[in-house]
Protein backbone atom coordinates (compact mmCIF):
# COMPACT_ATOMS: atom_id res chain seq x y z
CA UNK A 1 -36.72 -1.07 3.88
CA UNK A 2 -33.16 -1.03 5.72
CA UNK A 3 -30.65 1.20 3.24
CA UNK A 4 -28.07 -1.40 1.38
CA UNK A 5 -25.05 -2.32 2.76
CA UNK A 6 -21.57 -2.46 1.30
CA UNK A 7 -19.56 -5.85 1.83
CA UNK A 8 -15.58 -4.68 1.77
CA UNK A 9 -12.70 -7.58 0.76
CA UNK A 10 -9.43 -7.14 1.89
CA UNK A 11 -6.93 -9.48 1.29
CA UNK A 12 -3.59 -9.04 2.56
CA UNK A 13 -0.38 -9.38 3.24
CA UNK A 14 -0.44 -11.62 6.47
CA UNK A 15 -4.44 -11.90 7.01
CA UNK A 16 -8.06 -11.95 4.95
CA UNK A 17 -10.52 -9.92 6.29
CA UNK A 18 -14.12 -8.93 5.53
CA UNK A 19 -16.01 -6.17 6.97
CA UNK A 20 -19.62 -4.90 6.55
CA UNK A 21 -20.22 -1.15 6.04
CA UNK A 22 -23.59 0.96 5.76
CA UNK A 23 -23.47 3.96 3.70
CA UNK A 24 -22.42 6.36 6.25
CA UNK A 25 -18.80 4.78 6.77
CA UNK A 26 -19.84 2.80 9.84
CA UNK A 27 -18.17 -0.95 10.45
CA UNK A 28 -21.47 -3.52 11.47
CA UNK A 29 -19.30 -6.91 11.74
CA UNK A 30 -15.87 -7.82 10.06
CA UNK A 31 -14.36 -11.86 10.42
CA UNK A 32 -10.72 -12.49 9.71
CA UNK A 33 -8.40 -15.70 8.83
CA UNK A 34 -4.28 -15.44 9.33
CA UNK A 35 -3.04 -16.42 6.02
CA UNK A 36 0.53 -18.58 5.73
CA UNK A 37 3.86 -17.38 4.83
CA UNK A 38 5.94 -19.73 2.97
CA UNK A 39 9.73 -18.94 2.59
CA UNK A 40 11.49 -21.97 -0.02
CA UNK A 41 14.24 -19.57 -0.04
CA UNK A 42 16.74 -17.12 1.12
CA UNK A 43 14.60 -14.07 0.00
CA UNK A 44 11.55 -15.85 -1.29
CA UNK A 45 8.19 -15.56 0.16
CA UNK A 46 4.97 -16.98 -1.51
CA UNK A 47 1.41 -17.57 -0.80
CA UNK A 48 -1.14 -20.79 -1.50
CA UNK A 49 -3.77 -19.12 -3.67
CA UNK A 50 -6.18 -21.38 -2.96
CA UNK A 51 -5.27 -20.94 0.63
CA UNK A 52 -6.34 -17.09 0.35
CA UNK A 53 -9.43 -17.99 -2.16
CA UNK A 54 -11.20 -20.22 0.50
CA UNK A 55 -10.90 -18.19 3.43
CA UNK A 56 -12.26 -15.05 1.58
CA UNK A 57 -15.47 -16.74 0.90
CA UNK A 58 -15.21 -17.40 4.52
CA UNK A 59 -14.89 -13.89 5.67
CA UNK A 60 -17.78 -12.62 3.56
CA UNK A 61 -19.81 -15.13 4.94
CA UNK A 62 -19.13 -14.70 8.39
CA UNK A 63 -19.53 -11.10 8.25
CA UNK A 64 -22.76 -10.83 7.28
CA UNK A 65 -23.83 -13.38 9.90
CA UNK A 66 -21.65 -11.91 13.00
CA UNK A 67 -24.12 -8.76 12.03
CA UNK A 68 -27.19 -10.77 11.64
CA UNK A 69 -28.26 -9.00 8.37
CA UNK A 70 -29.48 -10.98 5.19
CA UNK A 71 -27.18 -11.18 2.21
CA UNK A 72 -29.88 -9.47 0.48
CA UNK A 73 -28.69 -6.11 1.57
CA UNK A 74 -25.88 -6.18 0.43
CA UNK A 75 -25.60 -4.13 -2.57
CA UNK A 76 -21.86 -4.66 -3.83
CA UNK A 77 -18.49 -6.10 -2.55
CA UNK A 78 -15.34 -4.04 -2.71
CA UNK A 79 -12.17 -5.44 -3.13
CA UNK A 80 -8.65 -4.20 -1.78
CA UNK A 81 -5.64 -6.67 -2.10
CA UNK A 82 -1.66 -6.75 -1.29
CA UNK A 83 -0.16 -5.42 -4.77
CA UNK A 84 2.12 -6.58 -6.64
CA UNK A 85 1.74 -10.18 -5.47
CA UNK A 86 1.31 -12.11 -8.50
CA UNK A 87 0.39 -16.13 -9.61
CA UNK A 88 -0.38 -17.80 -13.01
CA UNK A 89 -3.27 -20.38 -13.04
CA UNK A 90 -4.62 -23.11 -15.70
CA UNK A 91 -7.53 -20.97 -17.64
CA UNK A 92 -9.69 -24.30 -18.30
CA UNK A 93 -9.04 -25.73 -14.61
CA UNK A 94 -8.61 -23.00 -12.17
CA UNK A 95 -5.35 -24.78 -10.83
CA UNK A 96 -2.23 -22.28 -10.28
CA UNK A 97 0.80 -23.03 -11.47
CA UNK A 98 2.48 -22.12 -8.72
CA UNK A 99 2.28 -20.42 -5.52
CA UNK A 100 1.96 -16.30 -5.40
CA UNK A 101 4.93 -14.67 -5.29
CA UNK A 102 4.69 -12.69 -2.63
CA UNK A 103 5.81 -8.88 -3.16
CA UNK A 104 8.00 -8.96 -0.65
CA UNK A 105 10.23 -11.80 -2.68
CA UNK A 106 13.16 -10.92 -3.76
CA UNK A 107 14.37 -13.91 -5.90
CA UNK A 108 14.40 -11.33 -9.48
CA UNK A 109 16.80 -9.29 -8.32
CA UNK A 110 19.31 -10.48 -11.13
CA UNK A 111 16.84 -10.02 -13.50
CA UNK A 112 16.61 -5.86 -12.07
CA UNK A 113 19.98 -5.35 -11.81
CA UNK A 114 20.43 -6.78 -15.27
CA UNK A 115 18.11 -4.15 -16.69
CA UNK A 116 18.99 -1.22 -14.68
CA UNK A 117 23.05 -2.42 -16.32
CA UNK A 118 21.73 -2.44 -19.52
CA UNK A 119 20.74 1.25 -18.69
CA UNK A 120 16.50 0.52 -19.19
CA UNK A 121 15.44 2.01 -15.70
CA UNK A 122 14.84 5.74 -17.12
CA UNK A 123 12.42 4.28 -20.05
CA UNK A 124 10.78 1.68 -17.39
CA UNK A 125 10.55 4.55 -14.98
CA UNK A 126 8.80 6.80 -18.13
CA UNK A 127 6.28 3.92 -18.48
CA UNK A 128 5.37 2.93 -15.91
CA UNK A 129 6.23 5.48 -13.19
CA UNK A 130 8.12 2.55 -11.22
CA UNK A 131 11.88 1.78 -10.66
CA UNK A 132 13.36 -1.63 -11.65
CA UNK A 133 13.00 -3.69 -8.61
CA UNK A 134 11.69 -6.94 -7.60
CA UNK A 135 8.98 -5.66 -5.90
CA UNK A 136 6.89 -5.14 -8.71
CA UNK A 137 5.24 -8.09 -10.46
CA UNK A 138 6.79 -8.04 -14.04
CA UNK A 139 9.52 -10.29 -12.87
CA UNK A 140 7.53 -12.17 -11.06
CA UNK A 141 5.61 -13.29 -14.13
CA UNK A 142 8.96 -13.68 -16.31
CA UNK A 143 10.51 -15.82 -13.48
CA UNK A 144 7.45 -18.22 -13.07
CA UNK A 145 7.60 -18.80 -16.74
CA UNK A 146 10.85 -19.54 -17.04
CA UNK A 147 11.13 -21.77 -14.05
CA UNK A 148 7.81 -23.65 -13.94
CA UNK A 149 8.27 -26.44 -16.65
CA UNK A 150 6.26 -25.67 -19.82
CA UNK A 151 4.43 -22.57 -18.24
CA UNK A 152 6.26 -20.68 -21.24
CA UNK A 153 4.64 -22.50 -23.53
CA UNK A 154 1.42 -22.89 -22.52
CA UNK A 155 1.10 -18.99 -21.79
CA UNK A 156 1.50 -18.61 -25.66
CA UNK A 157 -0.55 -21.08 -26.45
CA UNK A 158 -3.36 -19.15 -24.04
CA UNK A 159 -3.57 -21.70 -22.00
CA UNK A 160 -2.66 -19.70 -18.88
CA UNK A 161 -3.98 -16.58 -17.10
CA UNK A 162 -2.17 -14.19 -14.68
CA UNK A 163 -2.81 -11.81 -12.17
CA UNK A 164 -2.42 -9.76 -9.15
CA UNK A 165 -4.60 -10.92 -6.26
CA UNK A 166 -7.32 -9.07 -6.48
CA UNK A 167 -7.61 -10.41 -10.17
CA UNK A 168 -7.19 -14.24 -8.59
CA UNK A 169 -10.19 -13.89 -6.34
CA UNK A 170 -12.81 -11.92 -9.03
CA UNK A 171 -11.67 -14.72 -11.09
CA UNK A 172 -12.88 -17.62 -8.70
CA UNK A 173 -15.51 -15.34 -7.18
CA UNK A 174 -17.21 -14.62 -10.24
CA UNK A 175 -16.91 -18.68 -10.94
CA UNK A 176 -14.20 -17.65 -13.74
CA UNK A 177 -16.05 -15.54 -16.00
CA UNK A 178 -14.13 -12.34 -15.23
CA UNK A 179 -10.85 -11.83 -15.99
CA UNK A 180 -9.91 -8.09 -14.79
CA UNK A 181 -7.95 -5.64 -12.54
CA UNK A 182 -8.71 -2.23 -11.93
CA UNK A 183 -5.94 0.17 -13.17
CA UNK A 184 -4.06 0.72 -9.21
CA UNK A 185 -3.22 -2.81 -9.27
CA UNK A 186 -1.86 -2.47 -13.14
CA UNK A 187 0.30 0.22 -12.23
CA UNK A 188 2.16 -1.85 -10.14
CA UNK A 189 3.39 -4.81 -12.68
CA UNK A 190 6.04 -2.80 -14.30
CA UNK A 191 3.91 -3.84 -17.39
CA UNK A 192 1.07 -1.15 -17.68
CA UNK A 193 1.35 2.29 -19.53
CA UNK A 194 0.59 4.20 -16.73
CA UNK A 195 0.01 8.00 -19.21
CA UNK A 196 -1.61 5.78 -21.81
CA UNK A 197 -3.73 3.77 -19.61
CA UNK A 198 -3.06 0.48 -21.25
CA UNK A 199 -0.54 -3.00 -21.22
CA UNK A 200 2.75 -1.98 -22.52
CA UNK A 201 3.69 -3.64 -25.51
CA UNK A 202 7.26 -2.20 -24.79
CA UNK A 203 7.43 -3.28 -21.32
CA UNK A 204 6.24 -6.72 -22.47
CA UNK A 205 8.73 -7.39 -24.59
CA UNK A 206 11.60 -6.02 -22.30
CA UNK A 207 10.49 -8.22 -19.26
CA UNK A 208 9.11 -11.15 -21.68
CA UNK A 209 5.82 -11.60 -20.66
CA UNK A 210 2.57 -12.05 -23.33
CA UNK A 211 0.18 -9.66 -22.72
CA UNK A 212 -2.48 -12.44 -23.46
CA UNK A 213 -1.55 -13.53 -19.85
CA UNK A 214 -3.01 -9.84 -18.35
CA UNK A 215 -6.51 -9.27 -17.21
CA UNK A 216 -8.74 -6.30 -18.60
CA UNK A 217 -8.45 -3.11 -16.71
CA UNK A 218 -11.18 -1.40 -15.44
CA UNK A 219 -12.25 1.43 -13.47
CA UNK A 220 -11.76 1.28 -9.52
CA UNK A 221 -15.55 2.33 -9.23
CA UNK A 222 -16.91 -0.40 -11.88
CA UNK A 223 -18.29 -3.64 -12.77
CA UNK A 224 -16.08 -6.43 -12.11
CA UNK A 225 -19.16 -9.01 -12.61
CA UNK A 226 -21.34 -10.87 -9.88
CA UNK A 227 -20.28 -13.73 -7.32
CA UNK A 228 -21.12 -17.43 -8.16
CA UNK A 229 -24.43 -17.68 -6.66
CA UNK A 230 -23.50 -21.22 -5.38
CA UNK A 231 -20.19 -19.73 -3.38
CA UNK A 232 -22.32 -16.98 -0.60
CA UNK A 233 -25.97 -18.85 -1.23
CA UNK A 234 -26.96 -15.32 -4.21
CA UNK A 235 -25.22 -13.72 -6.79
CA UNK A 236 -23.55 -10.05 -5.25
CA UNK A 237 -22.26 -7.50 -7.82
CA UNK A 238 -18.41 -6.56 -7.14
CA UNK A 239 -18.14 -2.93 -7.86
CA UNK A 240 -15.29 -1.60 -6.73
CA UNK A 241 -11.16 -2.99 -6.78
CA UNK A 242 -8.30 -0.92 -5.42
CA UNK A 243 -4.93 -1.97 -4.67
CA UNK A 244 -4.01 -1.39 -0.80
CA UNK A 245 -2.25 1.43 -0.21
CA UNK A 246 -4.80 3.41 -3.05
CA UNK A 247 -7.98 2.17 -1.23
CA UNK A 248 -6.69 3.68 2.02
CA UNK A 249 -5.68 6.60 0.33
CA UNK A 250 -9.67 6.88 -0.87
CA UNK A 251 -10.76 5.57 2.78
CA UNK A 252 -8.36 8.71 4.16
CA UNK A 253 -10.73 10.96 1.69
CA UNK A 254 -7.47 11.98 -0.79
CA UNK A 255 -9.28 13.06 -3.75
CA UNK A 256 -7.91 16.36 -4.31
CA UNK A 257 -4.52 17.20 -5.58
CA UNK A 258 -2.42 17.71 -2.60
CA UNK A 259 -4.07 15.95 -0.46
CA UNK A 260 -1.85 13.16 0.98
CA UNK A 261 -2.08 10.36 3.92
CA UNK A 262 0.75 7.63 5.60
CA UNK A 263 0.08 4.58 6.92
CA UNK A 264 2.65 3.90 9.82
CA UNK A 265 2.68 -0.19 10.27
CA UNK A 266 6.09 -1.90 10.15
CA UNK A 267 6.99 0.76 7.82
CA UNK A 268 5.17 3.49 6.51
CA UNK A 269 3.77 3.74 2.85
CA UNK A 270 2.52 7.70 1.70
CA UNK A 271 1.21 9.09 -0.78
CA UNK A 272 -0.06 12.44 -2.16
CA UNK A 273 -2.78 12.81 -4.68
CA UNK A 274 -1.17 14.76 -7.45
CA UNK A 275 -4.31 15.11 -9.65
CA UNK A 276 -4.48 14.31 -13.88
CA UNK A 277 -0.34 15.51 -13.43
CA UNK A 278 1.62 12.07 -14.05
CA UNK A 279 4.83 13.81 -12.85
CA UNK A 280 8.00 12.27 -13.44
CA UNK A 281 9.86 11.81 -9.66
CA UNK A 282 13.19 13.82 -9.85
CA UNK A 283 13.63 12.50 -5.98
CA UNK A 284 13.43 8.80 -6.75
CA UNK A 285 9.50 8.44 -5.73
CA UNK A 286 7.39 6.22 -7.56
CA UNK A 287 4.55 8.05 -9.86
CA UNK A 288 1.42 5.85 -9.30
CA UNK A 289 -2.47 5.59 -10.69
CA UNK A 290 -4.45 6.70 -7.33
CA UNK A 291 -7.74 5.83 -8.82
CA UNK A 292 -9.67 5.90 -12.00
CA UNK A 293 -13.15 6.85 -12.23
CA UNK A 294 -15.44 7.22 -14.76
CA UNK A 295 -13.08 6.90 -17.15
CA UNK A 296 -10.75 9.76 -15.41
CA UNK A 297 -7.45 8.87 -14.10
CA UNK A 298 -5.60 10.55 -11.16
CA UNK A 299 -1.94 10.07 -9.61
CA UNK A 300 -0.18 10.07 -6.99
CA UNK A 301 3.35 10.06 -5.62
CA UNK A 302 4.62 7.37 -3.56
CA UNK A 303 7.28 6.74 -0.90
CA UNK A 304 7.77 4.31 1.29
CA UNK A 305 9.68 4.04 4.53
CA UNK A 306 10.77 0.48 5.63
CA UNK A 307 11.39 1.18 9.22
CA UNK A 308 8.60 2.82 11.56
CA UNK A 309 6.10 0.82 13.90
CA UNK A 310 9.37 -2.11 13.05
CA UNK A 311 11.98 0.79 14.89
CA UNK A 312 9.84 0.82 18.16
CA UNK A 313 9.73 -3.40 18.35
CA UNK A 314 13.15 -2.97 17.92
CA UNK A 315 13.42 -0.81 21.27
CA UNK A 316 10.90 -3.32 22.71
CA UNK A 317 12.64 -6.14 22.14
CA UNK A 318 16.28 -5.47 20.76
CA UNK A 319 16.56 -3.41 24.42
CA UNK A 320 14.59 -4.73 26.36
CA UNK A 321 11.87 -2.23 27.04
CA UNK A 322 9.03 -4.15 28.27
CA UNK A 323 5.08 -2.96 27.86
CA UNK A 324 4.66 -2.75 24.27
CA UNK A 325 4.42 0.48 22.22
CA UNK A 326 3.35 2.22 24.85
CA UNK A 327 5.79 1.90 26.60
CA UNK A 328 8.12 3.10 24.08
CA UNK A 329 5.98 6.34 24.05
CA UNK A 330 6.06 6.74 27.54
CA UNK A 331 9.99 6.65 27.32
CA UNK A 332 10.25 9.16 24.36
CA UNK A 333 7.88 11.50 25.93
CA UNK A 334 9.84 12.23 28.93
CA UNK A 335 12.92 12.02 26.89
CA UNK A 336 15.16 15.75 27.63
CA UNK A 337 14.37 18.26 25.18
CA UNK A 338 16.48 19.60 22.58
CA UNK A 339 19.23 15.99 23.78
CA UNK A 340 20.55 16.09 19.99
CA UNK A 341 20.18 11.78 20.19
CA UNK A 342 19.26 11.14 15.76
CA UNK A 343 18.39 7.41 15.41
CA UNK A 344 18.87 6.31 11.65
CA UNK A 345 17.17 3.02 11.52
CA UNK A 346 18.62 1.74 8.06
CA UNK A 347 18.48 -1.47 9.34
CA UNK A 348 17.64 -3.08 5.69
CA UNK A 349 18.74 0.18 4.52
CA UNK A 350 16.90 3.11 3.07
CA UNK A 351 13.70 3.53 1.42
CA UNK A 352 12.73 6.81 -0.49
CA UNK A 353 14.38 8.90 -1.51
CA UNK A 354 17.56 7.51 -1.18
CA UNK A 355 17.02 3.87 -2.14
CA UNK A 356 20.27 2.85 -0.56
CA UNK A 357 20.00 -1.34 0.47
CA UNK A 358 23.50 -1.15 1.69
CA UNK A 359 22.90 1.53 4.34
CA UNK A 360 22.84 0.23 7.58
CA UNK A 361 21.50 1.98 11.52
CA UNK A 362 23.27 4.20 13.85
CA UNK A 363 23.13 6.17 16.32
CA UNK A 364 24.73 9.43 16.59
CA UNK A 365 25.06 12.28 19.44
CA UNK A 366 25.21 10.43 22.30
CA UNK A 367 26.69 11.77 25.35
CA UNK A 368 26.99 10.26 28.87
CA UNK A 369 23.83 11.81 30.27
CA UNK A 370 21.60 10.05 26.99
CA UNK A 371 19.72 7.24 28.00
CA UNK A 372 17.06 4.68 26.97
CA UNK A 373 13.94 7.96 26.97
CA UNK A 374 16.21 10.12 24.60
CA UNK A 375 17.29 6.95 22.09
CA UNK A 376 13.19 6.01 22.33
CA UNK A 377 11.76 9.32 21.03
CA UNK A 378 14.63 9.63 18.66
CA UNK A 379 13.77 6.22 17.32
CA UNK A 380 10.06 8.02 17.28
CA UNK A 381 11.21 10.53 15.52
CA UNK A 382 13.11 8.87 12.73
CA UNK A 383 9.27 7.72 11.08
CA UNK A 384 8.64 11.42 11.24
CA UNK A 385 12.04 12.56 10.18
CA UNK A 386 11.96 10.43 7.25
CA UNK A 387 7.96 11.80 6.64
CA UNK A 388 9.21 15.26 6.15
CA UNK A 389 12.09 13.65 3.61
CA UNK A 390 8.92 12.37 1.41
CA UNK A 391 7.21 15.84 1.78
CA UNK A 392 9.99 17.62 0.74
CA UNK A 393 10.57 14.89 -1.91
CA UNK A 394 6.80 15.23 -3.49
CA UNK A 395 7.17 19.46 -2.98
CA UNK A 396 9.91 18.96 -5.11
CA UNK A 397 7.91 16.55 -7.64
CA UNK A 398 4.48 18.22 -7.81
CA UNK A 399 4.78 21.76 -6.58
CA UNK A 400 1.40 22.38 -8.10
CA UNK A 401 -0.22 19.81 -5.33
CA UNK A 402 1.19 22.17 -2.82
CA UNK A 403 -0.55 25.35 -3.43
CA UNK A 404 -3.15 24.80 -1.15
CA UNK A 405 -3.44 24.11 2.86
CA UNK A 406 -1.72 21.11 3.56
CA UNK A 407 -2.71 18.01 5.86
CA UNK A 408 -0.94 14.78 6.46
CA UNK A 409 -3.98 11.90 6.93
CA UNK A 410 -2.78 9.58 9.45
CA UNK A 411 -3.80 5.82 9.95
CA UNK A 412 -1.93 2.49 11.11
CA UNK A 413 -0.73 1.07 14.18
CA UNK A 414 1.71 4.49 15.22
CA UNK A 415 -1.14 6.40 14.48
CA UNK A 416 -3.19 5.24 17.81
CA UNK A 417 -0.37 7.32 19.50
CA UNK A 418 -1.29 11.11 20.45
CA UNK A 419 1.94 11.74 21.27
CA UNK A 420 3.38 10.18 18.10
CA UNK A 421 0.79 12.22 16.20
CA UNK A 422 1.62 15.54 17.80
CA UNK A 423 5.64 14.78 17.45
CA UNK A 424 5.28 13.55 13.47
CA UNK A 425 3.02 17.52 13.20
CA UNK A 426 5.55 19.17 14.82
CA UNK A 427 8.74 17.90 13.49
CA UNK A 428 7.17 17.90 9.73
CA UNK A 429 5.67 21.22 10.15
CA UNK A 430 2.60 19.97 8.80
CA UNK A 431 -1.25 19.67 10.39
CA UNK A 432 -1.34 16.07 10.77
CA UNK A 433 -5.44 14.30 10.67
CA UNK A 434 -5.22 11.24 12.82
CA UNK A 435 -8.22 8.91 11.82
CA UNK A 436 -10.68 7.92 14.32
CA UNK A 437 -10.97 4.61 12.41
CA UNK A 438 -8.46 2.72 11.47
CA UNK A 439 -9.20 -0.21 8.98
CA UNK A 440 -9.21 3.24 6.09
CA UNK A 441 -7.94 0.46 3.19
CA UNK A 442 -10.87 -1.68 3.91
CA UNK A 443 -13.46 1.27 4.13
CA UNK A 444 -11.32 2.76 0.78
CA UNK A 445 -12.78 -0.59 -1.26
CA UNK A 446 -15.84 -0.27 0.22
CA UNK A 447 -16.33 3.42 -0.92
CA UNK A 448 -15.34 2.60 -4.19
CA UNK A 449 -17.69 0.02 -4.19
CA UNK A 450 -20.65 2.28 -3.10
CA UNK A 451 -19.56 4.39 -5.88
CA UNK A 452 -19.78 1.75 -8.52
CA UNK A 453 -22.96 0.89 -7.38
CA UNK A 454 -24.65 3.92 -7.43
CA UNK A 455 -25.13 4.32 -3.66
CA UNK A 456 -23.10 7.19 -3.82
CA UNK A 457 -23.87 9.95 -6.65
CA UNK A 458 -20.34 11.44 -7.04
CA UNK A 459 -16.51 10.54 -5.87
CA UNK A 460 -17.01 13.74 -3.05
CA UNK A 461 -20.37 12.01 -1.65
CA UNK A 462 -18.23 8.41 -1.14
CA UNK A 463 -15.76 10.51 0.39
CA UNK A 464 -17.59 12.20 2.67
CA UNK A 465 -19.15 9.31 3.75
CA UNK A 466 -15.46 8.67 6.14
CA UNK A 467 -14.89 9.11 9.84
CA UNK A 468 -13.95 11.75 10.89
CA UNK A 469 -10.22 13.25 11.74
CA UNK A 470 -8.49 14.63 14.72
CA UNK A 471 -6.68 17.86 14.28
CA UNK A 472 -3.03 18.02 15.42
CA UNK A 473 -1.55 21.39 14.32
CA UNK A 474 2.05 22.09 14.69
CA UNK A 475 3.39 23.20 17.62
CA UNK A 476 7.28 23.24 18.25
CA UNK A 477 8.65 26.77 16.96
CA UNK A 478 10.45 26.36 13.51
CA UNK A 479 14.27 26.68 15.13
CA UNK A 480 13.92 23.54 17.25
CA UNK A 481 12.38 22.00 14.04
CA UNK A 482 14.83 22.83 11.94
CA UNK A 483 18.05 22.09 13.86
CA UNK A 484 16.37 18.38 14.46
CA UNK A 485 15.76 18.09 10.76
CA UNK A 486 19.62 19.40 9.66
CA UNK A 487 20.70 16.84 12.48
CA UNK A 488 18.89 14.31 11.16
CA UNK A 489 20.02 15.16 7.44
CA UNK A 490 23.32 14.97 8.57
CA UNK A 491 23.39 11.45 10.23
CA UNK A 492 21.53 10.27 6.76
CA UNK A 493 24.39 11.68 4.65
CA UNK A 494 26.87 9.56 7.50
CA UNK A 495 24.87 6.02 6.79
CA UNK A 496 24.52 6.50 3.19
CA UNK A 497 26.95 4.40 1.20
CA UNK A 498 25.60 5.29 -2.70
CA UNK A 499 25.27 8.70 -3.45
């Protein structure tokens, strides 16, 4: 009999995809669907939930026919979702309220700035591990009951049921009997008691949201019930559920404190496993659940960049540099060495640490003989400039994570650079693991999966069931590393307009 397969989920941000593992980490067939963006708004960008629901029955479908296996084998469906995206639906009828607001909306901002005022961020941040911002899906909730009419009312009537998306589609896969997250996604609402592993009364009442409206929380390797058996022709157990950035941590094999990867798309999210420590971010990172598993909890620290793979589209198309990304690397690598050119690419300001929104780009050093090669690799190396400021940042945070050999795990568009990977090892100081395969969020979910399943007897075995890496140790000697890193510290300090 053919070993069982593992069907992996993941629904994002701009596209719903589906791919079909076996147990040793190895893609057999994946089917995708572009999902819509809707913008009503200055600021605001939502989804159609029913949009995403139908073409992720799609995907699973067509997966497991593009690689002419039976459903049969498949053993369990993992599930890996854009967090903090949130919607409200009718609990009898399966009809939304509203669209998903997306997390990229901005439209609570009042509400966060209203808070932090009123001097809550340092118990929010205590709770939860999160800063005030609209981001997270609290708001979100508050602001579609207050705005859709009589959604307040019928929420405390429990009439209503909320969610992040990976609670939307167990709901309508599992034909509405299961209500649940797994505790990643919860520790992104700004609602969830991230040391006590439970809803927040506290936060609840602060952000006005009934807690009747939240799903269960369960493990990330668990039992999140079975599909509808009329929706993919049998009834397949879902078994594992892990917000994005947490399954590709898992898919990248960061189970041990200190171990850490960054995903380098548009912008770059990181994180470093920081163990059963819950460690409160003196650097302005966010302190996040990286998994939970059999009934143990780990963290992680967070950071995210907003401008990396975005900088070098910028060169391509704000300069005119035709030939894609590789072109841009072409540029950068035959850029002078030691030129002094720092790139700051604020353009919608600074992520971590410095949380500045007001901060905009420069350039600085230029001299006559700098040209388009030196302002390329420095626009390179700003994603690995700002890297090394969320190293230092989390070395800060969780100097216990550190102890050990470090490696920065590598995946994302950027990533399929060589030279990028070299330059990001040897301007962080850090060995940097490129992964051979790429789609680590969607394998993450499907690991979990295995896990919950029992196809995998331990958290090491499902982790040792991903690709392989490619070493990239350091190479530049720590002088020229460290004058590019006080230049670049510098240039930040120049852009910076809150302190």
């Amino acid at each position: 009999m053919a070993d069982p397969l593992i069907l992996s989920l993941d629904q994002g941000t701009t596209s719903t995809r589906a791919i079909l593992f076996d147990l040793n980490g190895q893609a057999l067939a994946e089917a995708g669907r572009p999902l819509q963006q809707h913008y009503p708004a200055d600021g605001w960008v939502e989804h159609d939930a029913d949009e995403i629901f139908r073409a992720c029955v799609e995907v699973l479908e067509e997966a497991v026919r593009k690689a002419a296996r039976g459903l049969d084998e498949v053993a369990a469906i993992g599930i890996t979702n854009q967090r903090e995206t949130v919607l409200i639906w009718d609990k009898a009828t399966g009809a939304p309220i509203h669209r998903a607001v997306v997390w990229q909306d901005r439209r609570t901002e009042p509400t966060c700035e209203a808070l932090r005022q009123a001097g809550h961020e340092p118990r929010v941040t205590e709770i939860t591990g999160l800063l005030l911002d609209p981001y997270f899906s609290g708001t979100k909730i508050a602001w579609l009951l207050d705005n859709v009419p009589g959604a307040r009312g019928r929420a405390e009537a429990g009439e209503l049921l909320a969610g992040t998306i990976d609670t939307w589609v167990i709901w309508k896969l599992t034909g509405g009997r299961v209500h649940a997250t797994d505790a990643t996604n919860a520790s992104r609402t700004l609602l969830y008691d991230i040391r006590q592993g439970a809803w927040s009364e506290e936060m609840a009442r602060l952000l006005r949201v009934p807690l009747t409206l939240m799903p269960d929380v369960r493990d990330c390797a668990g039992d999140f019930g079975e599909t509808d058996p009329e929706l993919l022709g049998r009834p397949v157990p879902i078994r594992g559920v892990a917000g994005d950035q947490q399954a590709a941590l898992m898919g990248q094999g960061c189970i041990r404190p200190g171990e850490m990867k960054a995903t380098y798309g548009t912008g770059c999210f990181m994180l470093v496993n920081t163990g059963e420590a819950a460690p409160v971010s003196r650097c302005r990172l966010l302190t996040t659940i990286a998994a939970r598993v059999q009934g143990r909890t780990t963290y992680a620290l967070e950071g995210a960049i907003f401008i990396a793979g975005a900088g070098v589209q910028w060169v391509n198309e704000g300069l005119g540099v035709k030939g894609g990304p590789q072109a841009v690397e072409q540029l950068a690598a035959s850029a002078r060495e030691d030129h002094g050119v720092v790139l700051v690419p604020a353009f919608t300001g600074l992520g971590a640490p410095w949380w500045d929104a007001n901060a905009r780009g420069a350039i600085f050093g230029l001299t006559r003989d700098a040209r388009l090669p030196e302002i390329a690799q420095a626009t390179l190396d700003a994603s690995a400039l700002q890297t090394r400021d969320l190293i230092e940042g989390m070395r800060a945070d969780a100097p216990e994570a550190f102890t050990g050999p470090v490696e920065l795990r590598i995946d994302g568009g950027m990533s399929r650079s060589l030279w990028f990977s070299q330059r990001l090892a040897d301007l962080t100081g850090v060995p940097v693991g490129r992964a051979t395969y790429q789609e680590t969020t969607a394998l993450g979910a499907a690991l979990f999966a295995g896990l919950g399943a029992g196809l995998y007897a331990t958290l090491e075995d499902a982790a040792a069931a991903r690709p392989t890496t490619e070493a990239y140790p350091p190479r530049m000697d720590e002088g020229p590393r460290e004058r590019a890193y006080a230049r670049w510290t510098d240039a930040v300090r120049r852009v910076r307009t809150s302190t």
